[in-house]
PDB file of N, CA and C in Angstrom:
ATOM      1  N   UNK A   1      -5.658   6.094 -14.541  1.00  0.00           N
ATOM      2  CA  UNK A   1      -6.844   5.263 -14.562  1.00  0.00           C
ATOM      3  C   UNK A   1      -6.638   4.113 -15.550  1.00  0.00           C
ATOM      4  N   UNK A   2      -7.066   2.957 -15.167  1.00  0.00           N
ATOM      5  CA  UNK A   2      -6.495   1.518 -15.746  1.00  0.00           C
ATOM      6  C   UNK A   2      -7.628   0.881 -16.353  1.00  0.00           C
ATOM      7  N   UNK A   3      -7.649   0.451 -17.663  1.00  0.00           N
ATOM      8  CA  UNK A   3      -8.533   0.523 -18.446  1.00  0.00           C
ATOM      9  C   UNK A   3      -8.358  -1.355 -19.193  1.00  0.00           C
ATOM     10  N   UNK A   4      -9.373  -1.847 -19.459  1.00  0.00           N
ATOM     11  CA  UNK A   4      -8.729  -2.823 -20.625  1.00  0.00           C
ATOM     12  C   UNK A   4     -10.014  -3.390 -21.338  1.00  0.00           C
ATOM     13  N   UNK A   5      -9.212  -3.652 -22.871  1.00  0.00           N
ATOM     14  CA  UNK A   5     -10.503  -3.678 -23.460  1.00  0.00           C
ATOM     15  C   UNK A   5     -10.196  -5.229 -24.139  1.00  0.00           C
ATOM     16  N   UNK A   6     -10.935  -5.754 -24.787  1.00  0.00           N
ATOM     17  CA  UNK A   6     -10.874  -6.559 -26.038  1.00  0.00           C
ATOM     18  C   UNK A   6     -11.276  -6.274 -27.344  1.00  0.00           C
ATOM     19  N   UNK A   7     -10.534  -5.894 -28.297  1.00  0.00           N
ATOM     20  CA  UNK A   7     -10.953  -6.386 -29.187  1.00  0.00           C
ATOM     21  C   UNK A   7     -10.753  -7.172 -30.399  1.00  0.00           C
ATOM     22  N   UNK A   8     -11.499  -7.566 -31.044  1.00  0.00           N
ATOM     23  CA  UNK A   8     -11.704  -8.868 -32.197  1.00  0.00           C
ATOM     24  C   UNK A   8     -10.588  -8.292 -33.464  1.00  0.00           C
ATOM     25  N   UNK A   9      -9.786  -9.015 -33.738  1.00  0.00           N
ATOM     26  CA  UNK A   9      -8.972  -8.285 -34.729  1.00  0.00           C
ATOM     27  C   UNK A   9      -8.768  -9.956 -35.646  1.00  0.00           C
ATOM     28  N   UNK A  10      -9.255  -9.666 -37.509  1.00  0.00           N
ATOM     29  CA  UNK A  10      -8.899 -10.283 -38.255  1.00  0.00           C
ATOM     30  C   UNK A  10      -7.962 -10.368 -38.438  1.00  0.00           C
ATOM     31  N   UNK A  11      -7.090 -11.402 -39.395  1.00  0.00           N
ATOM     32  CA  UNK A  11      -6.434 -11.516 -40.007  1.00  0.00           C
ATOM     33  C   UNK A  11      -4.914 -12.194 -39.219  1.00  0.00           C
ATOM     34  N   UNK A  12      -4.972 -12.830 -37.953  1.00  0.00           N
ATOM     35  CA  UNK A  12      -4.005 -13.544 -37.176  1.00  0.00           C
ATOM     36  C   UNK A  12      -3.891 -15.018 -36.957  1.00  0.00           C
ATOM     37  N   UNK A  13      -2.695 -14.851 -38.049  1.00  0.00           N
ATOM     38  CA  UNK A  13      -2.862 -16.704 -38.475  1.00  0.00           C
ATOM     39  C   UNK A  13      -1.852 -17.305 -37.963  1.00  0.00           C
ATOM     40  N   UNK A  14      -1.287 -16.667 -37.492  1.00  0.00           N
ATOM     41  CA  UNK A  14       0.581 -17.826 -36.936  1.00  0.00           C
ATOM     42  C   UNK A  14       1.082 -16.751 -35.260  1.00  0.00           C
ATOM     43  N   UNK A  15       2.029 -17.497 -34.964  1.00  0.00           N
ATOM     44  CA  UNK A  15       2.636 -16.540 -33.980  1.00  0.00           C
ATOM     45  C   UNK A  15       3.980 -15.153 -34.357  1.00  0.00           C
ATOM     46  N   UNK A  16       3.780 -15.187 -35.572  1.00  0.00           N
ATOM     47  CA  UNK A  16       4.190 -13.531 -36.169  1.00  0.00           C
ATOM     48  C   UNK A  16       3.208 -12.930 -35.843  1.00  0.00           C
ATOM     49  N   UNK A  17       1.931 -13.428 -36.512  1.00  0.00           N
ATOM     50  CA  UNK A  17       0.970 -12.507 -36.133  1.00  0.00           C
ATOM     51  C   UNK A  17       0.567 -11.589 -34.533  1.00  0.00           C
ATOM     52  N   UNK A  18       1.108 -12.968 -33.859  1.00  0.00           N
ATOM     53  CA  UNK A  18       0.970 -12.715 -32.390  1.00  0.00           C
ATOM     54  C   UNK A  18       2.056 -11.422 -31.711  1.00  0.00           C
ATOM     55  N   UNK A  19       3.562 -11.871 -32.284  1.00  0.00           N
ATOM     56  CA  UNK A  19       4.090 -11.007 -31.965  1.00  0.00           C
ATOM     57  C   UNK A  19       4.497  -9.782 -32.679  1.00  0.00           C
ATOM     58  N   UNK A  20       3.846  -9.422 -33.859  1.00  0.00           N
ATOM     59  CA  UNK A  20       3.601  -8.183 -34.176  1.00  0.00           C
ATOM     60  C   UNK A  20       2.788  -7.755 -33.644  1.00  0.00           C
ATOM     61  N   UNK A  21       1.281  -7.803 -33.123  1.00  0.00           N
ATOM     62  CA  UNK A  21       0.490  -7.339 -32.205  1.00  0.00           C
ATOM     63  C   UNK A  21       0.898  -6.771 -31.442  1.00  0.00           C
ATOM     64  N   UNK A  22       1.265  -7.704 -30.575  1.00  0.00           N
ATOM     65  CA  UNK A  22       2.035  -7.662 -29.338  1.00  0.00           C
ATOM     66  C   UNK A  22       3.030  -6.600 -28.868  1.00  0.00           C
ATOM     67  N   UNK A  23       4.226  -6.803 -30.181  1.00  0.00           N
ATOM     68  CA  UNK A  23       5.243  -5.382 -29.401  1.00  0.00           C
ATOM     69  C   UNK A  23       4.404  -4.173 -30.465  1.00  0.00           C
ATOM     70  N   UNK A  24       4.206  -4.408 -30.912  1.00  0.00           N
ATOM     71  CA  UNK A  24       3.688  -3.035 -31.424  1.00  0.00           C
ATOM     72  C   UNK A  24       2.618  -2.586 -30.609  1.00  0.00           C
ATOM     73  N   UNK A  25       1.357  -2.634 -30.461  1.00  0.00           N
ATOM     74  CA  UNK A  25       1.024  -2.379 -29.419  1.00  0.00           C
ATOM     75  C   UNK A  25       1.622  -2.229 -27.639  1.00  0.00           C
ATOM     76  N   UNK A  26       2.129  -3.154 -27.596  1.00  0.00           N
ATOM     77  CA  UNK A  26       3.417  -2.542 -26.162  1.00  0.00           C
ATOM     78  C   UNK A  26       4.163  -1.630 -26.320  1.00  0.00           C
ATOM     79  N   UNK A  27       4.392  -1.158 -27.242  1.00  0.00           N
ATOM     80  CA  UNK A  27       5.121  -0.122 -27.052  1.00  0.00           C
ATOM     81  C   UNK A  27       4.246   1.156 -26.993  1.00  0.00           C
ATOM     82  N   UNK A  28       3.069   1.124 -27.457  1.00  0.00           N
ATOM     83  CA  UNK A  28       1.948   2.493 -27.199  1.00  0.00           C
ATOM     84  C   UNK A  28       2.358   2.833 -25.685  1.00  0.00           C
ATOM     85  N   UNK A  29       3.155   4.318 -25.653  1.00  0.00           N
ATOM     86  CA  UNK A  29       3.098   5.230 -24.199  1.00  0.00           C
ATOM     87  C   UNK A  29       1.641   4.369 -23.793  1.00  0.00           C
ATOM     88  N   UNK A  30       1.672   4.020 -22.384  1.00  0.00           N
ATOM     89  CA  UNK A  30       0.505   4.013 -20.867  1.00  0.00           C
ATOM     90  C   UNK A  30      -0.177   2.628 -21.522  1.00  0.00           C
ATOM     91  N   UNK A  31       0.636   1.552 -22.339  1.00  0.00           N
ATOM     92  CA  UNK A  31       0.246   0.072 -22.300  1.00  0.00           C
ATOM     93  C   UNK A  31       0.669  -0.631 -21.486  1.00  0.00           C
ATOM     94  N   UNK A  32       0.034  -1.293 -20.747  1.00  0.00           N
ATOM     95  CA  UNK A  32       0.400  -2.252 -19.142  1.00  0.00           C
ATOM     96  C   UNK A  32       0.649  -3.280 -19.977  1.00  0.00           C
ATOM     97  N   UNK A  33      -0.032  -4.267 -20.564  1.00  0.00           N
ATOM     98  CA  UNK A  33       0.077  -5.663 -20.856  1.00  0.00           C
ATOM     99  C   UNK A  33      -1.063  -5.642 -22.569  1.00  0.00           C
ATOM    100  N   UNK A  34      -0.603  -6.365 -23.214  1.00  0.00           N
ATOM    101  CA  UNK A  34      -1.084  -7.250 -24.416  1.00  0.00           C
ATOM    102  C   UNK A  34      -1.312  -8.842 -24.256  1.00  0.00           C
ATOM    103  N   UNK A  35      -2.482  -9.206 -24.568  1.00  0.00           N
ATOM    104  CA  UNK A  35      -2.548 -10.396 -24.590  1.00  0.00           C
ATOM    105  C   UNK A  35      -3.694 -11.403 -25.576  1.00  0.00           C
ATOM    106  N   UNK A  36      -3.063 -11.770 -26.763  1.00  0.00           N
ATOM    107  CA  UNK A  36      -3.623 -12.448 -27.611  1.00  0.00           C
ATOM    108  C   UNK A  36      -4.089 -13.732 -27.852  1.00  0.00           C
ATOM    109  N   UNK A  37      -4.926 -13.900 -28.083  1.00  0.00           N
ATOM    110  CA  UNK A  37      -5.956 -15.315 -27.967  1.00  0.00           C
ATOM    111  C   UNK A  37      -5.988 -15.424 -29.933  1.00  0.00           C
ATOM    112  N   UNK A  38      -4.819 -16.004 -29.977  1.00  0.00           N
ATOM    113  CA  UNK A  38      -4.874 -16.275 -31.605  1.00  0.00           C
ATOM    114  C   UNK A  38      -6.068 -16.697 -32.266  1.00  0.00           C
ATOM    115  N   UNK A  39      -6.371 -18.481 -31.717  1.00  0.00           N
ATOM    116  CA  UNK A  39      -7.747 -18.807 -32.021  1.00  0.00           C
ATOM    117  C   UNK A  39      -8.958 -18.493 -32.351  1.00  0.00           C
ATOM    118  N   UNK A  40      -8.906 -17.512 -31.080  1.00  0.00           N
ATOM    119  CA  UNK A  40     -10.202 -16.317 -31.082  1.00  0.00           C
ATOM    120  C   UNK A  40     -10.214 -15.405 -31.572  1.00  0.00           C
ATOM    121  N   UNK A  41      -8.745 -15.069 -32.129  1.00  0.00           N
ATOM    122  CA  UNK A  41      -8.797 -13.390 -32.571  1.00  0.00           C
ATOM    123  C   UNK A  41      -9.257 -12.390 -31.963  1.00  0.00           C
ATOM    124  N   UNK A  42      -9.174 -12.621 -30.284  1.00  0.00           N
ATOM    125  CA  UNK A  42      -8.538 -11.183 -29.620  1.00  0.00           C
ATOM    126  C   UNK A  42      -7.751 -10.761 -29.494  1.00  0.00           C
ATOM    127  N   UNK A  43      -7.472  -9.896 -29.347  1.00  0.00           N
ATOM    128  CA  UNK A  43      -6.576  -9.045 -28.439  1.00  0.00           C
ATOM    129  C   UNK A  43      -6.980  -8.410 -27.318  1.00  0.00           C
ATOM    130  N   UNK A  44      -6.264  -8.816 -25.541  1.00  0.00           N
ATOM    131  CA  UNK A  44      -6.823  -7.622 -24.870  1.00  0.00           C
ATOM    132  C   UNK A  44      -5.817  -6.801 -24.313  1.00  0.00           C
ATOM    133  N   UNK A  45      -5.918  -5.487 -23.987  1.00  0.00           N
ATOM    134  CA  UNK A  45      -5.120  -4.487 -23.650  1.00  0.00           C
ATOM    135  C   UNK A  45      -5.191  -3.803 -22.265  1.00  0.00           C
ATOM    136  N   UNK A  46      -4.531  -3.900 -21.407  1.00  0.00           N
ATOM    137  CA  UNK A  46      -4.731  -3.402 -20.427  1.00  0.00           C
ATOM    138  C   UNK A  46      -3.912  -2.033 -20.359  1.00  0.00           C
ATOM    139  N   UNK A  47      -4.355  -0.583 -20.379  1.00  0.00           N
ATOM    140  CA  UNK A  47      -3.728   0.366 -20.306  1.00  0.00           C
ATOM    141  C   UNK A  47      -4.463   1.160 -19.475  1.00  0.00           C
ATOM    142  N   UNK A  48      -3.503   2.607 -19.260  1.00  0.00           N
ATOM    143  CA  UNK A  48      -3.708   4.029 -18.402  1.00  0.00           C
ATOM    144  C   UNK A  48      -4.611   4.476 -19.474  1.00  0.00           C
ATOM    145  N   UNK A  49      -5.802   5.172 -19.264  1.00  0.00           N
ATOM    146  CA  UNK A  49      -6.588   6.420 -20.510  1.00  0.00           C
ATOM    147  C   UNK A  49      -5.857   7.216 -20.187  1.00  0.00           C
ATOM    148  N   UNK A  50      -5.097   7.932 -19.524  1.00  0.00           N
ATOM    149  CA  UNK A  50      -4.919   9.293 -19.366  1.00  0.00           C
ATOM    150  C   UNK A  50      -3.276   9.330 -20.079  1.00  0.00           C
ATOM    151  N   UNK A  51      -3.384   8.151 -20.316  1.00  0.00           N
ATOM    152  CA  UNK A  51      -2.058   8.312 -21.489  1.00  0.00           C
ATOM    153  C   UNK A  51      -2.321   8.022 -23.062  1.00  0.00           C
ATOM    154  N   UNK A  52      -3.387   6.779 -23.352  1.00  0.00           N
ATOM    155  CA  UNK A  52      -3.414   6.779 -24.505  1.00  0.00           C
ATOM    156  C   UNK A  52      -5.068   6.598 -24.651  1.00  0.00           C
ATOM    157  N   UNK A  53      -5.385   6.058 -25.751  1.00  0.00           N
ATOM    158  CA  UNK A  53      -6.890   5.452 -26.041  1.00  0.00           C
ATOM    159  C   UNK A  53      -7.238   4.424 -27.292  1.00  0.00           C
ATOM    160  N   UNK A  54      -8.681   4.096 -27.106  1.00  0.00           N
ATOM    161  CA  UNK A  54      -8.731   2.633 -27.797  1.00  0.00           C
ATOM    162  C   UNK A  54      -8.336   2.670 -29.654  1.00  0.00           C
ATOM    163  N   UNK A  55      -8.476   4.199 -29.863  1.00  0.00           N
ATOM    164  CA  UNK A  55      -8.530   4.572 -31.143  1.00  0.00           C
ATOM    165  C   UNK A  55      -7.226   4.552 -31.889  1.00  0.00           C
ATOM    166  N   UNK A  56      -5.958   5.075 -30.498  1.00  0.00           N
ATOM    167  CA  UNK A  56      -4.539   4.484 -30.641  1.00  0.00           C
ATOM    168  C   UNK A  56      -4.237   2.928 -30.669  1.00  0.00           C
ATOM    169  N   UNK A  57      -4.987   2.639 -30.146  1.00  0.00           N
ATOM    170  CA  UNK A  57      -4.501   0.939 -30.023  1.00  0.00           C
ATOM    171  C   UNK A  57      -4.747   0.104 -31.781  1.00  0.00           C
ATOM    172  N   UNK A  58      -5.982   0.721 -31.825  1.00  0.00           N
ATOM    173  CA  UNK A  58      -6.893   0.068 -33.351  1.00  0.00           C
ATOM    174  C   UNK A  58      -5.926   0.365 -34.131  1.00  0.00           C
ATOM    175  N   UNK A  59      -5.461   1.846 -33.885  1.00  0.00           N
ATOM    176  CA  UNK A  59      -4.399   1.932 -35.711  1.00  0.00           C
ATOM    177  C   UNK A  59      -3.460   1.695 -35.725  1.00  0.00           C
ATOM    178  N   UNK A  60      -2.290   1.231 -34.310  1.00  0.00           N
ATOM    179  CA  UNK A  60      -1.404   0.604 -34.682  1.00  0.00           C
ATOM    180  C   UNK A  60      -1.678  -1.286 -34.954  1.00  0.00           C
ATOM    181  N   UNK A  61      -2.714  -1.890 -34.629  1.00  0.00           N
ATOM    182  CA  UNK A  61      -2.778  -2.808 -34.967  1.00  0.00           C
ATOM    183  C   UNK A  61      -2.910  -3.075 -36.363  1.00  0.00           C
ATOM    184  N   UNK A  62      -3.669  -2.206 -36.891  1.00  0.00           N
ATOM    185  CA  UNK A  62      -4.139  -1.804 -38.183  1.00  0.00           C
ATOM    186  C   UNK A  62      -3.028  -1.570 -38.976  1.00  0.00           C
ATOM    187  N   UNK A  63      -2.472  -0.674 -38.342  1.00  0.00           N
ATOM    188  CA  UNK A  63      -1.023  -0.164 -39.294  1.00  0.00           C
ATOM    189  C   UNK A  63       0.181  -2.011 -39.567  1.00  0.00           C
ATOM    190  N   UNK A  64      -0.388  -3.175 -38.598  1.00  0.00           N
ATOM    191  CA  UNK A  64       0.774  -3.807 -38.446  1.00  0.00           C
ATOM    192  C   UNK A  64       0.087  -4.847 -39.874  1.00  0.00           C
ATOM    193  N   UNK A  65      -1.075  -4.061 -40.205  1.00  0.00           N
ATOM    194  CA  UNK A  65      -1.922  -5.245 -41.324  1.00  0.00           C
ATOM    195  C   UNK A  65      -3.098  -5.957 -40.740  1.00  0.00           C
ATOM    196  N   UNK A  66      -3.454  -5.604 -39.787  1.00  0.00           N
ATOM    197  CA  UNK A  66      -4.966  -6.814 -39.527  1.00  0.00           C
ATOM    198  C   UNK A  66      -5.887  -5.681 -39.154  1.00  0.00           C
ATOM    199  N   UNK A  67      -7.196  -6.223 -39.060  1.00  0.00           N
ATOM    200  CA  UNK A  67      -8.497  -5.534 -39.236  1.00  0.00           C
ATOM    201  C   UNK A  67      -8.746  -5.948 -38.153  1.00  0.00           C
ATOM    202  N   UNK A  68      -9.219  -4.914 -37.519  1.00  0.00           N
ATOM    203  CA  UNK A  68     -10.169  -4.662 -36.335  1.00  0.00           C
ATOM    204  C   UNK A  68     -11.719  -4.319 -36.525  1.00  0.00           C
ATOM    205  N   UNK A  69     -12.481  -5.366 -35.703  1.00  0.00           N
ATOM    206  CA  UNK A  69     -13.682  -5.280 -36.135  1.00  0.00           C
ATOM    207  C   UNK A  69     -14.562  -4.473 -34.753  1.00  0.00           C
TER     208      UNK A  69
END
């Protein structure tokens, strides 16, 4: 089941920021696609639930240094 969310994540100021997001979150088992809106400070995620969930997604973003609001 194919899921995708957005959410608002502080602290993304350059395109490091972008691509730490990015593969780190891609690599979460049952992530389809990442896609960051620097400006805006989203992130959206398109994944399987029955592999991971939104609570996995938050702490590796978290873990890469930015805040999820």
């Amino acid at each position: 089941m194919s899921e995708k969310i957005q959410l608002q994540v502080e602290g993304m100021s350059c395109g490091h920021c972008v691509k730490a997001v990015e593969n780190g979150v891609g690599e979460i088992n049952g992530v389809d696609s990442v896609n960051v809106t620097l400006d805006q400070g989203l992130v959206e995620v398109q994944f399987d639930a029955s592999a991971t969930n939104v609570d996995a997604i938050k702490e590796v973003i978290e873990e890469e240094g930015y805040t999820v609001k």
